[in-house]
C-alpha atoms as a PDB file:
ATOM      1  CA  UNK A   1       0.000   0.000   0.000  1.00  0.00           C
ATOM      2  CA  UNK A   2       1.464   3.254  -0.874  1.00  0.00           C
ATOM      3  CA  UNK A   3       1.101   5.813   1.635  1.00  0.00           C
ATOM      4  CA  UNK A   4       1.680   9.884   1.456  1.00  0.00           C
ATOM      5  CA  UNK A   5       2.101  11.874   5.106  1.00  0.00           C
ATOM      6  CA  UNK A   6       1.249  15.227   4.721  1.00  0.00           C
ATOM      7  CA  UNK A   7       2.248  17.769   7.426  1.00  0.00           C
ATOM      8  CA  UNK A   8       1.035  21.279   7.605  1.00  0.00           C
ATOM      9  CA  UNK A   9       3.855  23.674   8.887  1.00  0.00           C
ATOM     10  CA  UNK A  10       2.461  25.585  12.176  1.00  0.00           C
ATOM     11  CA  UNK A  11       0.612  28.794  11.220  1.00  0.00           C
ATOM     12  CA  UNK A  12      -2.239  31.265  12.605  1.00  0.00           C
ATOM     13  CA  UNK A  13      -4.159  30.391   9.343  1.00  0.00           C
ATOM     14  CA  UNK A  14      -7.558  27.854   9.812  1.00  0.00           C
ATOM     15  CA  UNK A  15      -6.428  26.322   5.699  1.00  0.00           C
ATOM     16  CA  UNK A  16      -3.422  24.286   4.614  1.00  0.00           C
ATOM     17  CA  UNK A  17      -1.019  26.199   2.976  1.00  0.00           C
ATOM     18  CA  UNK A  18       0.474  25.751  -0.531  1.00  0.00           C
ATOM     19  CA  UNK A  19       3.659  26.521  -2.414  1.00  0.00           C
ATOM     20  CA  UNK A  20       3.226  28.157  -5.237  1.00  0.00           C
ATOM     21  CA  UNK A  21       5.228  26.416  -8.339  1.00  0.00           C
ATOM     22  CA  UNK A  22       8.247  28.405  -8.623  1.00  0.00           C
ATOM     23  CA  UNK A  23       8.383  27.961 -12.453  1.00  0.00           C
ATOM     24  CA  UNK A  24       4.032  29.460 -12.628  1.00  0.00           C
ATOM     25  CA  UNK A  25       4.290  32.177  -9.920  1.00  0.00           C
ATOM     26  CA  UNK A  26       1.478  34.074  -7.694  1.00  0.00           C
ATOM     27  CA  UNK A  27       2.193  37.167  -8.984  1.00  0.00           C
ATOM     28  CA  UNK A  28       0.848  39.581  -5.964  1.00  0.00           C
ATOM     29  CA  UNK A  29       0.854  43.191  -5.460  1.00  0.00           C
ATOM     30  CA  UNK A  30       0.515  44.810  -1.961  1.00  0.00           C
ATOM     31  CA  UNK A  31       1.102  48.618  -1.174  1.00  0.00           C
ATOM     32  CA  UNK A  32       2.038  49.192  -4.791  1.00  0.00           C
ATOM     33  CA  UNK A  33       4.636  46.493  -5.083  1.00  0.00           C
ATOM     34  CA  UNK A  34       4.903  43.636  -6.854  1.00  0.00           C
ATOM     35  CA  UNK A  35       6.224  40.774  -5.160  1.00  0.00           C
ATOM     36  CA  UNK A  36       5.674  36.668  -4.564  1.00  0.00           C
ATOM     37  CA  UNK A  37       3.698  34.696  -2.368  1.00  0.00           C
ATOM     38  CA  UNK A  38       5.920  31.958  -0.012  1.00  0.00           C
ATOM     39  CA  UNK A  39       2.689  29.761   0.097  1.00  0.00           C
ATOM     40  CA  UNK A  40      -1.335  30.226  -0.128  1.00  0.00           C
ATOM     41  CA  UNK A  41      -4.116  28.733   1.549  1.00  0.00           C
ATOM     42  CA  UNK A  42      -7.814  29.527   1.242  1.00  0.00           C
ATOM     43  CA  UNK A  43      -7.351  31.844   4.209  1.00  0.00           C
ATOM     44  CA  UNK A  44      -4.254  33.504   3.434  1.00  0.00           C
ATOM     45  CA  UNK A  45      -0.268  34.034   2.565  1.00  0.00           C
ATOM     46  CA  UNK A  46       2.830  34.126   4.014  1.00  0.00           C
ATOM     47  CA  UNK A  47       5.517  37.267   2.770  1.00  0.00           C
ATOM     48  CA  UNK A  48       9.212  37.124   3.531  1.00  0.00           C
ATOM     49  CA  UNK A  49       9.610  39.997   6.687  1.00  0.00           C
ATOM     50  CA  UNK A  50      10.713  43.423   5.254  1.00  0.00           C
ATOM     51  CA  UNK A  51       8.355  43.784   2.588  1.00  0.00           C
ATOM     52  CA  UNK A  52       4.965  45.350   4.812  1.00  0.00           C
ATOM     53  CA  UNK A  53       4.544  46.160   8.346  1.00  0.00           C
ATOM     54  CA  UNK A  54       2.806  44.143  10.710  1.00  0.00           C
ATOM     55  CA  UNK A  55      -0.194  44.378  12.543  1.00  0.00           C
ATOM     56  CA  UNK A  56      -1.375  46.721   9.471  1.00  0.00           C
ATOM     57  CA  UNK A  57      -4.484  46.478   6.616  1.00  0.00           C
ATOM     58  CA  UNK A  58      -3.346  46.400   2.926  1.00  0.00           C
ATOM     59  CA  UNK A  59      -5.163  46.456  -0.367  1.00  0.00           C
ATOM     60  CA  UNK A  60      -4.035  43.400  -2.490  1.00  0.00           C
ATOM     61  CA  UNK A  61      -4.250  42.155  -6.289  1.00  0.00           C
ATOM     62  CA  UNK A  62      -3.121  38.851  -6.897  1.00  0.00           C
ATOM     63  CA  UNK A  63      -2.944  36.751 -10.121  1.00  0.00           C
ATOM     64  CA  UNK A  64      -3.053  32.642  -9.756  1.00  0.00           C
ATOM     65  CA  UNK A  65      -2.142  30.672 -12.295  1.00  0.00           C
ATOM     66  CA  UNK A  66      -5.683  28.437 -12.826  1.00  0.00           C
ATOM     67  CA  UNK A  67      -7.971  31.393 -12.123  1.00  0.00           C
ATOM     68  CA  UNK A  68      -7.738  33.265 -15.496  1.00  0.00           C
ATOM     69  CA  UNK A  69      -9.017  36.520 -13.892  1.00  0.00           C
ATOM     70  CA  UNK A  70      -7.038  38.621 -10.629  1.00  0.00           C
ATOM     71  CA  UNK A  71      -8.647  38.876  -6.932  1.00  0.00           C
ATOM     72  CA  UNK A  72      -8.011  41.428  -4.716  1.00  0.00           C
ATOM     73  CA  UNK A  73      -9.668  43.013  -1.374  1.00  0.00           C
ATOM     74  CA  UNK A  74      -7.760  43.360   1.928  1.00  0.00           C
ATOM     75  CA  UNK A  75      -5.437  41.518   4.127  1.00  0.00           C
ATOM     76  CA  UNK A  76      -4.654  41.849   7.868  1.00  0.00           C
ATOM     77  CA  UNK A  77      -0.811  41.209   8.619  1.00  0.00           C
ATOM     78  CA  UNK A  78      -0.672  38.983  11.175  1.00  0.00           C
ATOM     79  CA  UNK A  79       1.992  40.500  14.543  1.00  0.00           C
ATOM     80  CA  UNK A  80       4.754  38.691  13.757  1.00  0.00           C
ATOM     81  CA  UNK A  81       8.319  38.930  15.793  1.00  0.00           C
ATOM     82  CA  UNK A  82      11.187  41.251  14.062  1.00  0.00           C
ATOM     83  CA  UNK A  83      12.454  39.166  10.802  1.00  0.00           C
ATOM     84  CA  UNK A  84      10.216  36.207  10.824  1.00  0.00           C
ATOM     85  CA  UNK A  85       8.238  36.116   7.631  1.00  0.00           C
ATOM     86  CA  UNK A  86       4.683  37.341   7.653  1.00  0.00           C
ATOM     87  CA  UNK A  87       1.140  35.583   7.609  1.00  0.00           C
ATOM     88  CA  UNK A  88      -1.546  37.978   5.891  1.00  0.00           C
ATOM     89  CA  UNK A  89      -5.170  36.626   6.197  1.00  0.00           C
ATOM     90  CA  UNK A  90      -8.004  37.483   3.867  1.00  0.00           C
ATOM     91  CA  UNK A  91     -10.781  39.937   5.095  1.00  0.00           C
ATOM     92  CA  UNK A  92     -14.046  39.489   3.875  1.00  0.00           C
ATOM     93  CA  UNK A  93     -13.274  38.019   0.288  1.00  0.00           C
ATOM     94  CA  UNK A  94     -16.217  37.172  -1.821  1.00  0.00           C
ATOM     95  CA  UNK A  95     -17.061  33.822  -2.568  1.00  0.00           C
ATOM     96  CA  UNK A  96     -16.229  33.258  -5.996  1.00  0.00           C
ATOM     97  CA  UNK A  97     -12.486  34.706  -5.056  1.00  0.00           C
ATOM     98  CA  UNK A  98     -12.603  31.844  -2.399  1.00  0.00           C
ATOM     99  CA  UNK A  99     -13.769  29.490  -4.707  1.00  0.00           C
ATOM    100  CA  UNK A 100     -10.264  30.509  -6.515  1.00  0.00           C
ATOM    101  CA  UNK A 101      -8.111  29.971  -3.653  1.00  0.00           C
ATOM    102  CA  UNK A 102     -10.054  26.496  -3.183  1.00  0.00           C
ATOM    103  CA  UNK A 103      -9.480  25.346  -6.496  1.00  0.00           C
ATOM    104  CA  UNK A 104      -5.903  26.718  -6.822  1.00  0.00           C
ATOM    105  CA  UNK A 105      -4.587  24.876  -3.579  1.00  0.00           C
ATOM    106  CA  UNK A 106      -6.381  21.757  -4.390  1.00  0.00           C
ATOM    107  CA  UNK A 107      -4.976  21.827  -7.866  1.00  0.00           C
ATOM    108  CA  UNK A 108      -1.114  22.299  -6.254  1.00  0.00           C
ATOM    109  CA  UNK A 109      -2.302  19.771  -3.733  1.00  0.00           C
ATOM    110  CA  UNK A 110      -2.718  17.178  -6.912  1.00  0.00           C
ATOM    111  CA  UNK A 111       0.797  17.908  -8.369  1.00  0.00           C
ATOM    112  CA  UNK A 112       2.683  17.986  -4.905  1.00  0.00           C
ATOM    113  CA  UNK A 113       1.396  14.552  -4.386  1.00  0.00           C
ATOM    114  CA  UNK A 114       2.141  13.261  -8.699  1.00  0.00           C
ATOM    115  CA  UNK A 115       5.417  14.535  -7.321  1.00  0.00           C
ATOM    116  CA  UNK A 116       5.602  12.264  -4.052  1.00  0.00           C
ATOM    117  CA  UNK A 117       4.453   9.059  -6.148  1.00  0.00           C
ATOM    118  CA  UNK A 118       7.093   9.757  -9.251  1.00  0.00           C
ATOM    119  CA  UNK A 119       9.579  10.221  -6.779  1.00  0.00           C
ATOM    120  CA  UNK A 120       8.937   6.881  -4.816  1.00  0.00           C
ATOM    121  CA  UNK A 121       8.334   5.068  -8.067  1.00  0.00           C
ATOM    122  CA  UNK A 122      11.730   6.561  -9.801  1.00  0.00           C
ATOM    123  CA  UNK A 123       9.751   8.052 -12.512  1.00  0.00           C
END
């Protein structure tokens, strides 16, 4: 029996977090700059530190790769201590840009675990 273990790093966020493929970005920008998403859940991000202040509200645009159309709204930086990176959580999306996120991490969900098997296998 083959068997995949899955374990979600330790975050403020209620979703399981994704990372992005590095070779089809999440092209996001926040405060007016462009920049790229660590990982992505249906709840949130994670930034590298340096990039927005915590504890603050910023207006966001983000492109992923299977949506064919941007979201954007607002996102709470989560307090975070001095150069650790930064959780920002969604406020008040609607639900089709949920339905986005949902479908986006599921689909990276899929390929992480091709991945796992083509690995084991030696494929």
């Amino acid at each position: 029996m083959n068997e995949i273990i899955v374990q979600a790093a330790k975050s403020g966020r209620a979703a399981y977090p994704v990372v992005p493929d590095p070779d089809d970005p999440i092209i996001l920008q926040i405060d007016g700059q462009l920049m790229r998403v660590l990982d992505i859940s249906a709840s949130g991000f994670t930034l590298g530190s340096g990039i927005v202040a915590n504890g603050r509200r910023y207006s966001f645009n983000m492109d992923l790769p299977t949506a064919g159309r941007s979201i954007g709204g607002y996102v709470d930086v989560l307090p975070a201590e001095e150069g650790e990176q930064l959780e920002c959580r969604f406020v008040n999306l609607l639900s089709e840009e949920q339905e986005v996120l949902h479908r986006y991490a599921l689909v990276r969900q899929k390929q992480a675990i091709r991945a796992l098997r083509s690995a084991r296998l030696g494929t």
